[in-house]
Protein backbone atom coordinates (compact mmCIF):
# COMPACT_ATOMS: atom_id res chain seq x y z
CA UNK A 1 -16.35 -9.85 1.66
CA UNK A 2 -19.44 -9.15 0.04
CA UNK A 3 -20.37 -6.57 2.92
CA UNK A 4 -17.02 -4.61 1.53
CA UNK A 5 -18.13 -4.85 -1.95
CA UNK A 6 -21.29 -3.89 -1.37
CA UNK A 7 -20.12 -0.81 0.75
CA UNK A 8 -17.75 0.17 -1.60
CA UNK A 9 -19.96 0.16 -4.54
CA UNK A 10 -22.38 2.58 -2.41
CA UNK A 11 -19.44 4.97 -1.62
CA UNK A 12 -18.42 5.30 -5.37
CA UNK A 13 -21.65 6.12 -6.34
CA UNK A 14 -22.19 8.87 -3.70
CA UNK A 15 -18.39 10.31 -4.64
CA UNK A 16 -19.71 10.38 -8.33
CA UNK A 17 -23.30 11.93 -7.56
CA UNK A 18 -21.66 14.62 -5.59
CA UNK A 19 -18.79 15.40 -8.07
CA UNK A 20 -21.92 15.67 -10.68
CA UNK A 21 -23.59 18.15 -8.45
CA UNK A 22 -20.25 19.63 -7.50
CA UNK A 23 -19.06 19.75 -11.03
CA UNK A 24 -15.98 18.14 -9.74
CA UNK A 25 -14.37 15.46 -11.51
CA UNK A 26 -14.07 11.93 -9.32
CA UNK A 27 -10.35 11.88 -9.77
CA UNK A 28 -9.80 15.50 -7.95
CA UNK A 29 -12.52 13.85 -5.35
CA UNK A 30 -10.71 10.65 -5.04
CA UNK A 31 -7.33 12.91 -4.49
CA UNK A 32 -9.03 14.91 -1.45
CA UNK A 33 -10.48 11.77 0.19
CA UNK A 34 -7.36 9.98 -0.34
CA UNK A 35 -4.59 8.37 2.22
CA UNK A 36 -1.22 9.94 3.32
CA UNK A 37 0.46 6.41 3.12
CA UNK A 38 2.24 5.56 -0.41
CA UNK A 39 3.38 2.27 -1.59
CA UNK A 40 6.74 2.26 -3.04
CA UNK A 41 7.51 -0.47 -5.71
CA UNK A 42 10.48 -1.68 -7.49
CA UNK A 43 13.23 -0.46 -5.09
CA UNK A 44 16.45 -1.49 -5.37
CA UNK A 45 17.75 -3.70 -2.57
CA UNK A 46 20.62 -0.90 -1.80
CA UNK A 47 17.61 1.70 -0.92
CA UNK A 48 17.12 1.68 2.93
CA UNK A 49 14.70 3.50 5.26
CA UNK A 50 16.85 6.73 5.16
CA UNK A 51 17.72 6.84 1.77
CA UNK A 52 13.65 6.53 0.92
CA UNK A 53 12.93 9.31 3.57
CA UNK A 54 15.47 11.58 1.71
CA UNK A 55 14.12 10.89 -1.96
CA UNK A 56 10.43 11.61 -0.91
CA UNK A 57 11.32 14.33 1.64
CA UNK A 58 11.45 17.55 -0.61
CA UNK A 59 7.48 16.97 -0.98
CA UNK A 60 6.87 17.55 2.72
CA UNK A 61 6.77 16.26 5.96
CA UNK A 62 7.58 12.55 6.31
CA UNK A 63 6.33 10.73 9.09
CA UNK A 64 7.68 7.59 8.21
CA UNK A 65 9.67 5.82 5.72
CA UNK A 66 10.09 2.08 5.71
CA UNK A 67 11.63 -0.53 3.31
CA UNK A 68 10.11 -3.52 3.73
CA UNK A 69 12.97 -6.77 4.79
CA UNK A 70 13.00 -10.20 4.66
CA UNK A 71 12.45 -11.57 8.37
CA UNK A 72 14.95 -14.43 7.55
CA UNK A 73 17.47 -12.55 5.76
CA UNK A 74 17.35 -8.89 6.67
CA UNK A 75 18.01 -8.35 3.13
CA UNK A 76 15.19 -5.54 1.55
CA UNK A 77 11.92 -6.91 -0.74
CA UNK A 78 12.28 -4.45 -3.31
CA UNK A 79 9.50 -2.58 -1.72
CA UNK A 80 8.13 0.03 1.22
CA UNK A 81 6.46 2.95 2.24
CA UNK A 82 6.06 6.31 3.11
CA UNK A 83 3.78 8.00 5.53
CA UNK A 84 3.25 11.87 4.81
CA UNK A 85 1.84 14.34 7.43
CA UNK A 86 -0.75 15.69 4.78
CA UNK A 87 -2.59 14.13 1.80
CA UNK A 88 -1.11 17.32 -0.68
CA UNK A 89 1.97 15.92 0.34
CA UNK A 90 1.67 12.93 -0.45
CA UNK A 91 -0.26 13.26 -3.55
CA UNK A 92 2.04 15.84 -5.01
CA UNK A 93 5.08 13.13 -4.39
CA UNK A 94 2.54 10.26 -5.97
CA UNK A 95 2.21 12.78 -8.91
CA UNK A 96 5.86 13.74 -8.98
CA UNK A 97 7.77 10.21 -7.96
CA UNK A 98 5.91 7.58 -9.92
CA UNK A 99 7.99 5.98 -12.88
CA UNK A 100 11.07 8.12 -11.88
CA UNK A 101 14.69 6.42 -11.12
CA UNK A 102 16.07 5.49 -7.59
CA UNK A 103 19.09 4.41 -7.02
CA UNK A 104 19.45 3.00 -10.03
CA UNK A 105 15.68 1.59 -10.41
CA UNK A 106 12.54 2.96 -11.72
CA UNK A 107 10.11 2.95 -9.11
CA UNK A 108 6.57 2.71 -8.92
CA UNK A 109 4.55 4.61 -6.36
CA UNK A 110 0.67 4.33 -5.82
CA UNK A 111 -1.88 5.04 -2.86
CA UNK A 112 -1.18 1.94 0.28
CA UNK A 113 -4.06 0.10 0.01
CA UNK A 114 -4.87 -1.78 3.75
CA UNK A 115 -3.98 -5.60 3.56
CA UNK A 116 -6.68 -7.96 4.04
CA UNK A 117 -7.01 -9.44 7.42
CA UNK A 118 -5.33 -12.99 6.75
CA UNK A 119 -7.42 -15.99 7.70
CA UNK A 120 -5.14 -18.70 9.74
CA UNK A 121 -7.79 -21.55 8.67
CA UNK A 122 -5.69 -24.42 6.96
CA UNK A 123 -2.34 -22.96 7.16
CA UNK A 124 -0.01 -23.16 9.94
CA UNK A 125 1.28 -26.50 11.86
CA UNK A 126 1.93 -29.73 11.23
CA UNK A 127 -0.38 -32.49 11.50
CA UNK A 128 1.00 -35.37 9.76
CA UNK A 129 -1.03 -35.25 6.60
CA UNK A 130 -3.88 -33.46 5.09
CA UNK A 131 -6.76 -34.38 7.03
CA UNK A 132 -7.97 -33.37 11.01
CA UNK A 133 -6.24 -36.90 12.62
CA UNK A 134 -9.61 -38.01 13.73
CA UNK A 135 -9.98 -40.43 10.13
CA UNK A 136 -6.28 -40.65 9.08
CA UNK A 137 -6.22 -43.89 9.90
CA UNK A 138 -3.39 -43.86 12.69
């Protein structure tokens, strides 16, 4: 985790020494460099996959759009995304769609950020108490 950080940290201050020389500003920087995925927040649970495509559509070509379900219940999360062919796609519909109403619900839209790879150390299956079995006295 520290590697991240530590990269990270090195790549914002490159970005911000060459806006300086550039005489850019780091957010116009941040909006070239940045991803064609969206995160879509707040969603009412009538909004499906088509419905999303349709909303963010008139900003360009939409690879993909995809409300996130419940595995259990099919029943939506109140959340999703949408992929966009180009990044002035998708950061003219970040621009344009964020805090706006859908279907009812104000919606929040911001750059997908990647998920964090999930560490299966002390989580799944049943052992019969908290420890390894080796000193559980059974």
């Amino acid at each position: 985790m520290a590697f991240y950080n530590k990269i990270g940290t090195l790549l914002r201050h490159n970005i911000s020494a060459t806006n300086t020389l550039h005489g850019q500003t780091p957010m116009i920087n941040a909006i070239r460099c940045m991803s064609t995925k969206l995160f879509i927040g707040g969603l009412s649970y009538g909004t499906d996959d088509q419905s999303l495509r349709d909303a963010f559509s008139g900003f360009g070509d939409v690879v993909e759009a995809r409300v996130i379900t419940d595995r259990d219940t099919g029943r939506s999360r109140g959340f999703g995304f949408v992929n966009f062919s180009t990044d002035d796609c998708a950061s003219s519909a970040l621009s344009a769609m964020d805090g706006q109403e859908l279907n009812g619900r104000n919606i929040r839209v911001s750059l997908a950020t990647e998920r964090p790879p999930r560490n299966n150390f002390g989580g799944g299956g049943f052992r019969g108490g908290y420890g390894n079995g080796a000193n559980d006295g059974f």
